[in-house]
PDB file of N, CA and C in Angstrom:
ATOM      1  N   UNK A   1      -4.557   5.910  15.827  1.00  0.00           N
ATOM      2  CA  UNK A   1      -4.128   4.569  15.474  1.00  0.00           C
ATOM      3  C   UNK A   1      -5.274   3.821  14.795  1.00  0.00           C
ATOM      4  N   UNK A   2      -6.400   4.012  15.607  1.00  0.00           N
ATOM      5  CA  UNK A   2      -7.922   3.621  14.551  1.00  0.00           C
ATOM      6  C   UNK A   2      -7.963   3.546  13.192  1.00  0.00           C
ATOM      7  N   UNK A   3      -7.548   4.884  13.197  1.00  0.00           N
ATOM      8  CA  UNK A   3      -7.775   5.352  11.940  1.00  0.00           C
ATOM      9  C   UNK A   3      -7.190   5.065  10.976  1.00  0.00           C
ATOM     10  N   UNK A   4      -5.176   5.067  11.172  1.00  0.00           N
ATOM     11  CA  UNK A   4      -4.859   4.553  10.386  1.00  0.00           C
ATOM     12  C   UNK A   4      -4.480   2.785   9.903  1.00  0.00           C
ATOM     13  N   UNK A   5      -4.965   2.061  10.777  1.00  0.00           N
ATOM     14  CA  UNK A   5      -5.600   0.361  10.761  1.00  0.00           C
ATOM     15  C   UNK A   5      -6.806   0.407   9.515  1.00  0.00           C
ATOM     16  N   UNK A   6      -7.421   1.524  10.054  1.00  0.00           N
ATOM     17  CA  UNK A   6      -8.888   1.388   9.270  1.00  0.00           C
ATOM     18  C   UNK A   6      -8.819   1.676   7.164  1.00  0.00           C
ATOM     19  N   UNK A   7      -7.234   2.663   7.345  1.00  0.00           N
ATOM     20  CA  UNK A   7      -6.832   2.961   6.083  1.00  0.00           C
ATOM     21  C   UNK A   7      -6.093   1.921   5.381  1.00  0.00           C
ATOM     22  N   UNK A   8      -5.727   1.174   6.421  1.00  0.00           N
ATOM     23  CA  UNK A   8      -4.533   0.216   5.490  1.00  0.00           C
ATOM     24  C   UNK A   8      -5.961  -1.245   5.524  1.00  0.00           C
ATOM     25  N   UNK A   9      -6.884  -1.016   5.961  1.00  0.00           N
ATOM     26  CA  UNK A   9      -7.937  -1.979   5.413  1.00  0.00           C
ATOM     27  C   UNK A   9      -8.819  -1.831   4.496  1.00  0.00           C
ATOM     28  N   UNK A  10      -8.860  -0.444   4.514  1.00  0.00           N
ATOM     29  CA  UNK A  10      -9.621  -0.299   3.039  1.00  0.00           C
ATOM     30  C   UNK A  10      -8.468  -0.242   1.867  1.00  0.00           C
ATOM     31  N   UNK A  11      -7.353  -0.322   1.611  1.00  0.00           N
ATOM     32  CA  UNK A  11      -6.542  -0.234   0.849  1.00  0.00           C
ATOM     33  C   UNK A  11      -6.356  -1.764   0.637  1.00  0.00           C
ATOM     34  N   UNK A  12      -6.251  -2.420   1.637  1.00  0.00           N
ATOM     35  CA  UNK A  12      -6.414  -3.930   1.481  1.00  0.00           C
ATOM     36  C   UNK A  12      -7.456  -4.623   0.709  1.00  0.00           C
ATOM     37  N   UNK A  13      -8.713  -4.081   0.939  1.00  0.00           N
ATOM     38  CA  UNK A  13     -10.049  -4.559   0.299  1.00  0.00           C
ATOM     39  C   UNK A  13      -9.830  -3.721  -1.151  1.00  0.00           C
ATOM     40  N   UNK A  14      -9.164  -2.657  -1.392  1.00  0.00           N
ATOM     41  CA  UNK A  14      -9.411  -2.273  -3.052  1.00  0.00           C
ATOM     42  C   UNK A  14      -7.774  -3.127  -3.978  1.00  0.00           C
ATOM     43  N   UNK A  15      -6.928  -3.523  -2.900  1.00  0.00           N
ATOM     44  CA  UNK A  15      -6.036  -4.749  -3.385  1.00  0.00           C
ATOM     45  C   UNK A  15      -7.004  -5.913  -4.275  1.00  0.00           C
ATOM     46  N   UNK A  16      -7.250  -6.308  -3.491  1.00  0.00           N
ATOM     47  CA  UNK A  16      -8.013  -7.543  -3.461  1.00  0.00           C
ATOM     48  C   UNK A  16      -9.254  -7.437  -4.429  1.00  0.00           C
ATOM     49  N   UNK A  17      -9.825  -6.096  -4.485  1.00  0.00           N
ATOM     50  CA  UNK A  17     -10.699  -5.499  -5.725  1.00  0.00           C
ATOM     51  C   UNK A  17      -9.815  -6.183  -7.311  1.00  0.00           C
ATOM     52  N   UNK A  18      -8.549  -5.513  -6.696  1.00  0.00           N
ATOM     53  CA  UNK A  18      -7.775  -5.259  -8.360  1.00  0.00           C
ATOM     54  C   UNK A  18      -8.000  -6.719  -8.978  1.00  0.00           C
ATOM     55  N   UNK A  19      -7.562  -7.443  -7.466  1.00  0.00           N
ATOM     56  CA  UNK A  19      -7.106  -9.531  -8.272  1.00  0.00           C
ATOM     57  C   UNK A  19      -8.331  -9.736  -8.590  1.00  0.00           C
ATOM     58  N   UNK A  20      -9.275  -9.322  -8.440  1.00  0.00           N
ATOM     59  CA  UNK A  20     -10.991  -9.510  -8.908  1.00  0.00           C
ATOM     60  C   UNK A  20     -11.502  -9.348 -10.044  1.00  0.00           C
ATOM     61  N   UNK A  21     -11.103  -8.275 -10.774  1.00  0.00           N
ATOM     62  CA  UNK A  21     -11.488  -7.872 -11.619  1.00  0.00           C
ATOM     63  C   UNK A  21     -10.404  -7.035 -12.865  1.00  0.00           C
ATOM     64  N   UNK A  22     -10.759  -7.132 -14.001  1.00  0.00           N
ATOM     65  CA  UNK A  22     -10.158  -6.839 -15.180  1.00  0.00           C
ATOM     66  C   UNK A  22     -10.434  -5.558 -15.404  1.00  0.00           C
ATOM     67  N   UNK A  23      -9.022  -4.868 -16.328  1.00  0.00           N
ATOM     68  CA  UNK A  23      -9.466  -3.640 -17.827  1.00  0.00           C
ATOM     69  C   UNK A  23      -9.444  -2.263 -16.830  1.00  0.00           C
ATOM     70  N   UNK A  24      -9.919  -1.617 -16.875  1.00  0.00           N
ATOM     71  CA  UNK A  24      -9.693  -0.192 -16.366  1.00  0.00           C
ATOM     72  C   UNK A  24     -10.453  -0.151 -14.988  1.00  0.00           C
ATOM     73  N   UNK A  25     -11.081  -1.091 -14.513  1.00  0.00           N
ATOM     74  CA  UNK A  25     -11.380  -1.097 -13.060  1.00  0.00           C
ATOM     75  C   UNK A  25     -10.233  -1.213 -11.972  1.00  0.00           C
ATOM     76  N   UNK A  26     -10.121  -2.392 -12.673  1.00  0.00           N
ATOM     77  CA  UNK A  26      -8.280  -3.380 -11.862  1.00  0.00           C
ATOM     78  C   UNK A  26      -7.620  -1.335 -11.618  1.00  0.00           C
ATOM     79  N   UNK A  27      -7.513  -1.280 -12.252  1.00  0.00           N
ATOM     80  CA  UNK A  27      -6.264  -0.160 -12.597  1.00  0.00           C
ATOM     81  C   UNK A  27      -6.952   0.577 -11.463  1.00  0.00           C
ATOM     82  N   UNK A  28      -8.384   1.446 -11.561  1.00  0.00           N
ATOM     83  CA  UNK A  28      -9.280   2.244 -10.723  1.00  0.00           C
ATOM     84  C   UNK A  28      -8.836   1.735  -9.379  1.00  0.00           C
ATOM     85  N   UNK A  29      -8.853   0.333  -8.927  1.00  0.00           N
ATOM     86  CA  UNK A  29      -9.147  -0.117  -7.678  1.00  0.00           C
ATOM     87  C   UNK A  29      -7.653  -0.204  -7.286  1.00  0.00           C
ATOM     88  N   UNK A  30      -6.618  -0.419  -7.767  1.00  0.00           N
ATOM     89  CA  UNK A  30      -4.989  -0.152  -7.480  1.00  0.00           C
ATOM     90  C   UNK A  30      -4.961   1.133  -7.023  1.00  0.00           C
ATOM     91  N   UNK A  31      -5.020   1.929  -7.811  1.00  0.00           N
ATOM     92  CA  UNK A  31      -4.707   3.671  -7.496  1.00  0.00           C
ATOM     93  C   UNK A  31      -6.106   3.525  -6.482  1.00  0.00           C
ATOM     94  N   UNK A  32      -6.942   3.630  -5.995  1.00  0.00           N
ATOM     95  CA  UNK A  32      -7.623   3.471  -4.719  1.00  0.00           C
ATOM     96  C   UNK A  32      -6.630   3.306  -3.500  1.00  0.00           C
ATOM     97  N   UNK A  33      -6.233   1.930  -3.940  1.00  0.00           N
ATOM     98  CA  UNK A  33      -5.402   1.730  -2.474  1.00  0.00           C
ATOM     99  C   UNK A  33      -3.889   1.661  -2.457  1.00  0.00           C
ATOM    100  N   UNK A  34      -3.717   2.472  -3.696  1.00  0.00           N
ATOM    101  CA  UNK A  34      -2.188   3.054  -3.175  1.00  0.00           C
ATOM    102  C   UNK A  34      -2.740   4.712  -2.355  1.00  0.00           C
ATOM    103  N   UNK A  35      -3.535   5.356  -2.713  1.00  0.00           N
ATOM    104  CA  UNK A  35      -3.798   6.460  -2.089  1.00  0.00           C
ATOM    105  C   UNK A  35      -4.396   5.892  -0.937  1.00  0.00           C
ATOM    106  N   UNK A  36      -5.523   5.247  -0.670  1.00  0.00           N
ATOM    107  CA  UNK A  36      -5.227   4.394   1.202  1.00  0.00           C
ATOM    108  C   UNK A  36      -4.234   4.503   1.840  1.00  0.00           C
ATOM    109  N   UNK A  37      -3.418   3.983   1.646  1.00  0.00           N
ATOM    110  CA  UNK A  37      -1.665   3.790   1.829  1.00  0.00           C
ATOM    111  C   UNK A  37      -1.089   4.967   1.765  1.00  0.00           C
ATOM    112  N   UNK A  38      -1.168   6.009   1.582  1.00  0.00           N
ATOM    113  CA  UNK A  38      -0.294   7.325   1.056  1.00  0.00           C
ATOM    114  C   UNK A  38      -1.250   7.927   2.629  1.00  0.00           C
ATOM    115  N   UNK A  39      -2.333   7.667   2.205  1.00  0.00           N
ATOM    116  CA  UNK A  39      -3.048   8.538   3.786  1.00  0.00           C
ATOM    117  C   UNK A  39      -2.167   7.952   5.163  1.00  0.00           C
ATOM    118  N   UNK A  40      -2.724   6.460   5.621  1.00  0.00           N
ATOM    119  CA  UNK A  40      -1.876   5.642   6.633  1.00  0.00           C
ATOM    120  C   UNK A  40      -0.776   6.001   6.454  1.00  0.00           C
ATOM    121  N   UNK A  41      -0.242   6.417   5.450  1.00  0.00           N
ATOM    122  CA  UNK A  41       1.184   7.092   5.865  1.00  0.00           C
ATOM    123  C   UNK A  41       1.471   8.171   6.690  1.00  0.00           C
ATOM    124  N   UNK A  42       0.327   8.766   6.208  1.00  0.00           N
ATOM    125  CA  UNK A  42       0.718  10.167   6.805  1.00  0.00           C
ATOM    126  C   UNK A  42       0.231  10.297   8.416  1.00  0.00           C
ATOM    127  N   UNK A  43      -0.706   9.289   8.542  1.00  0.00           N
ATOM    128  CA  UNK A  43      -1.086   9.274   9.819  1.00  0.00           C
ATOM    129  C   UNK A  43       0.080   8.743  11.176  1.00  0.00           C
ATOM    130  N   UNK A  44       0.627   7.508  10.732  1.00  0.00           N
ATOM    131  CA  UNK A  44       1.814   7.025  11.529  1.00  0.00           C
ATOM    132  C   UNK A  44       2.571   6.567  10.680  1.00  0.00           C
ATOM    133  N   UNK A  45       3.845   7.763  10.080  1.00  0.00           N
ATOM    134  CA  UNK A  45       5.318   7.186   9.122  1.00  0.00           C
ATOM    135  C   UNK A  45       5.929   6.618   9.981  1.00  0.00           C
ATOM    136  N   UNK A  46       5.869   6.259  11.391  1.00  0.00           N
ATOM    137  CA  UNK A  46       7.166   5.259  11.766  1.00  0.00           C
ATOM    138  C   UNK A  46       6.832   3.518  11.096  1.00  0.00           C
ATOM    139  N   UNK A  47       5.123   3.690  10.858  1.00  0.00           N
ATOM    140  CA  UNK A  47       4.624   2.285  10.630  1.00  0.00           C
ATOM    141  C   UNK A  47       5.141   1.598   9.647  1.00  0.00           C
ATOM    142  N   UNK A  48       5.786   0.576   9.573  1.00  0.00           N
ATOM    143  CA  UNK A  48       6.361  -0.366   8.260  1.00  0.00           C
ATOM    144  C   UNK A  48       5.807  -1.058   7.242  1.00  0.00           C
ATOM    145  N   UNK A  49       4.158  -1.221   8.239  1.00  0.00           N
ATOM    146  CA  UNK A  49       3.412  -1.795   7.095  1.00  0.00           C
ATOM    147  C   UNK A  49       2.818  -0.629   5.806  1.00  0.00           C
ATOM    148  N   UNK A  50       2.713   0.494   6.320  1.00  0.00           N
ATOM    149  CA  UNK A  50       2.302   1.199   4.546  1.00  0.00           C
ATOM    150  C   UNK A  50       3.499   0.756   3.868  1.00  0.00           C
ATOM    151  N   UNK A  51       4.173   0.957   4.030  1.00  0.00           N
ATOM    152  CA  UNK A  51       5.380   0.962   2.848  1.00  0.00           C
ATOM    153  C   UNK A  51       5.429  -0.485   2.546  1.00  0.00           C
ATOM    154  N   UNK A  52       5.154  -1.698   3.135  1.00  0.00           N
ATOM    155  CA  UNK A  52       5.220  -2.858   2.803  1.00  0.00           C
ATOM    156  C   UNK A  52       4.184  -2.532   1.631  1.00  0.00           C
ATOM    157  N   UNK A  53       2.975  -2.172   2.044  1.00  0.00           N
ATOM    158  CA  UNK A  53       1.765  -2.525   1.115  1.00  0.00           C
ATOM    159  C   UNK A  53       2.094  -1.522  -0.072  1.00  0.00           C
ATOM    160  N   UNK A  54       2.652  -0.358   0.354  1.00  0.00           N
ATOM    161  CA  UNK A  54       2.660   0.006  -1.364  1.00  0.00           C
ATOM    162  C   UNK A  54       3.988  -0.552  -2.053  1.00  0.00           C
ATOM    163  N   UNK A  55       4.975  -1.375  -1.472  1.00  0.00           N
ATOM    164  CA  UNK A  55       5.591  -2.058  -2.366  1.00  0.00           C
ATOM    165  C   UNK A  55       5.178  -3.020  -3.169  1.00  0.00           C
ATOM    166  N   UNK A  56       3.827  -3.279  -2.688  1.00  0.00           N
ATOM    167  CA  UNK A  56       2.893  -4.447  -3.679  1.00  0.00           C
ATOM    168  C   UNK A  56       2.572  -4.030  -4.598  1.00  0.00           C
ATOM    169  N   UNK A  57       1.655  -2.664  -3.942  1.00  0.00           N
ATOM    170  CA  UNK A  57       1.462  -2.298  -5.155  1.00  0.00           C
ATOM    171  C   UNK A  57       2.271  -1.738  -6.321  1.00  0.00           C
ATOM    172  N   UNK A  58       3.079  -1.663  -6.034  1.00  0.00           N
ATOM    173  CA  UNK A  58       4.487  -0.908  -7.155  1.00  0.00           C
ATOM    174  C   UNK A  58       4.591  -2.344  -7.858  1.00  0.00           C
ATOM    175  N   UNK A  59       5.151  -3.744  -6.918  1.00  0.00           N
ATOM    176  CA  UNK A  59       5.325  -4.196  -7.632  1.00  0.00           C
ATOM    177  C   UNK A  59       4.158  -4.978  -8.534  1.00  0.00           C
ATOM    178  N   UNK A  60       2.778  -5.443  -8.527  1.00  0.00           N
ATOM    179  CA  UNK A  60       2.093  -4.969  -9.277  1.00  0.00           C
ATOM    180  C   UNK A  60       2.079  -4.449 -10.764  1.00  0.00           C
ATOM    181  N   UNK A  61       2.491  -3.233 -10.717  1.00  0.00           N
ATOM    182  CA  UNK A  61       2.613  -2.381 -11.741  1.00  0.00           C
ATOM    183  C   UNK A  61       4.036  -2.672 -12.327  1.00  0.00           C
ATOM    184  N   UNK A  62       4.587  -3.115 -11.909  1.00  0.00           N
ATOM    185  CA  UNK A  62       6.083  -3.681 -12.505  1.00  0.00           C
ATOM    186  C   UNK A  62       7.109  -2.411 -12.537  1.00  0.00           C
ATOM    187  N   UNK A  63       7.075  -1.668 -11.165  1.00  0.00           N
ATOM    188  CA  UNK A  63       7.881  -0.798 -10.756  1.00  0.00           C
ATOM    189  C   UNK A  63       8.895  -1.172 -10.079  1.00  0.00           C
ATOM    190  N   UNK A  64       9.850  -1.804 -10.313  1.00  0.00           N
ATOM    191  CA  UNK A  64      10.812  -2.630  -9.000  1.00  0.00           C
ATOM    192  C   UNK A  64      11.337  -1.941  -8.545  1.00  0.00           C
ATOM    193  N   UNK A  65      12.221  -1.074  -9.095  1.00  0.00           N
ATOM    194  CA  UNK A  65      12.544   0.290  -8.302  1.00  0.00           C
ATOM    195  C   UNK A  65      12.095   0.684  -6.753  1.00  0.00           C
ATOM    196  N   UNK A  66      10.898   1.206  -6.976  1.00  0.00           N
ATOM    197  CA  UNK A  66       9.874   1.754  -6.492  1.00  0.00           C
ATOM    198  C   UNK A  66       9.415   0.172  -5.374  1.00  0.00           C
ATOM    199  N   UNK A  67       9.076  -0.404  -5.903  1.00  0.00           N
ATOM    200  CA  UNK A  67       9.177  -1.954  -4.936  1.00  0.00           C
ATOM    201  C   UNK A  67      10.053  -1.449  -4.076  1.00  0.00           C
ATOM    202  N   UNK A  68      11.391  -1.812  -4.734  1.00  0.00           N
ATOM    203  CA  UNK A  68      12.379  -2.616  -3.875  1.00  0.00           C
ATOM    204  C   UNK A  68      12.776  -1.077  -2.810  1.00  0.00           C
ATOM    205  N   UNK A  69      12.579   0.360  -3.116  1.00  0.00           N
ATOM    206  CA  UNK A  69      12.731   0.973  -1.889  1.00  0.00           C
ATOM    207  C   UNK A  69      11.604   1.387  -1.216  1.00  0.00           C
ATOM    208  N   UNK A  70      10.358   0.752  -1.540  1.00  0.00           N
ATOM    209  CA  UNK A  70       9.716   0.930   0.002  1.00  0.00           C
ATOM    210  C   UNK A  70       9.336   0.088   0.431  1.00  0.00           C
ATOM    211  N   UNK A  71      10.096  -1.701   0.294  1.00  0.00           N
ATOM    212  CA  UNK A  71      10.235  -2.468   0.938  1.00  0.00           C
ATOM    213  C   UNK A  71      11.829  -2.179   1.849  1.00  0.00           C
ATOM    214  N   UNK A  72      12.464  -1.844   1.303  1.00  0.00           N
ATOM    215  CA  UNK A  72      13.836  -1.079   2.562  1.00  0.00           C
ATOM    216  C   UNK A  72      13.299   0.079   3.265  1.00  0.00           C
ATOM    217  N   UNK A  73      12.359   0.733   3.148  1.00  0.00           N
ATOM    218  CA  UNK A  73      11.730   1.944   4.022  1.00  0.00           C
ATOM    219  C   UNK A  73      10.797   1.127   5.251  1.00  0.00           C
ATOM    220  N   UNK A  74      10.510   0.183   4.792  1.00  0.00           N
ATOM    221  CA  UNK A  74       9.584  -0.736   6.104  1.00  0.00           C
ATOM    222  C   UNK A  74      10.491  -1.562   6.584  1.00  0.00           C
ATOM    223  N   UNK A  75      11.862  -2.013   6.428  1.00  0.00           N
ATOM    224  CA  UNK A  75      12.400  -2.656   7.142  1.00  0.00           C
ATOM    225  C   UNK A  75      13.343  -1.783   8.139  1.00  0.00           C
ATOM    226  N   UNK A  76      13.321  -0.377   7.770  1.00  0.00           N
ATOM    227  CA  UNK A  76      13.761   0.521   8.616  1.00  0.00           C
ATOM    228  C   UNK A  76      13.045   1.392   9.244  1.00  0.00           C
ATOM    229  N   UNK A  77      11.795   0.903   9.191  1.00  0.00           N
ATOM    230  CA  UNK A  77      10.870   1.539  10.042  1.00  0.00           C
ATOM    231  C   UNK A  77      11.104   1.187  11.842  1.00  0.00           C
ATOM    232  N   UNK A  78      11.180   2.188  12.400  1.00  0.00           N
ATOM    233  CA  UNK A  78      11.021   2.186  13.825  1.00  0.00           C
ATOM    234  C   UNK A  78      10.077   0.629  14.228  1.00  0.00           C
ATOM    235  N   UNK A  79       8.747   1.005  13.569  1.00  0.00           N
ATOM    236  CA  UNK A  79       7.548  -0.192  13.941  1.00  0.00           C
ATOM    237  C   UNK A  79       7.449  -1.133  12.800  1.00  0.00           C
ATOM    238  N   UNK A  80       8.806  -2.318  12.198  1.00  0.00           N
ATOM    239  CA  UNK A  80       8.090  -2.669  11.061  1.00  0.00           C
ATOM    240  C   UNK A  80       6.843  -3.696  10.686  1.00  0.00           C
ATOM    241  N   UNK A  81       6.582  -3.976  11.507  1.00  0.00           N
ATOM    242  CA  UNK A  81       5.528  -4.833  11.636  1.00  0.00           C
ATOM    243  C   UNK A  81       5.389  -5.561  10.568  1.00  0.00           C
TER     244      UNK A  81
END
């Protein structure tokens, strides 16, 4: 459980990278913490919050699609927190 808290905070801090900064970093520091998020997934999938956070990041990137179903994957999460 450590561990995956500790993933969805460093995925949080390379969020927060992206709103920081411009041009091919922004982009670098997104794909950072969608793969954060892809790990915390794998550690506890009942958890609702990865899938919240990579619906940000999808939407972000102007994927709504992709948004809008893994914001319905965290509201059907067992834990959605």
């Amino acid at each position: 459980v450590l561990a995956h808290k500790y993933l969805l905070c460093l995925g949080d801090l390379q969020r927060y990278r992206h709103q920081l900064t411009d041009g091919p970093l922004a982009e670098a520091a997104l794909q950072a913490a969608e793969t954060y998020y892809h790990q915390a997934q794998g550690l506890c999938p009942k958890n609702g919050r990865c899938y919240n956070q990579l619906a940000l990041v999808a939407w972000k990137r102007h994927h709504k699609f992709e948004s809008a179903y893994n914001y319905s994957r965290a509201l059907m999460a067992s834990n959605p927190q």
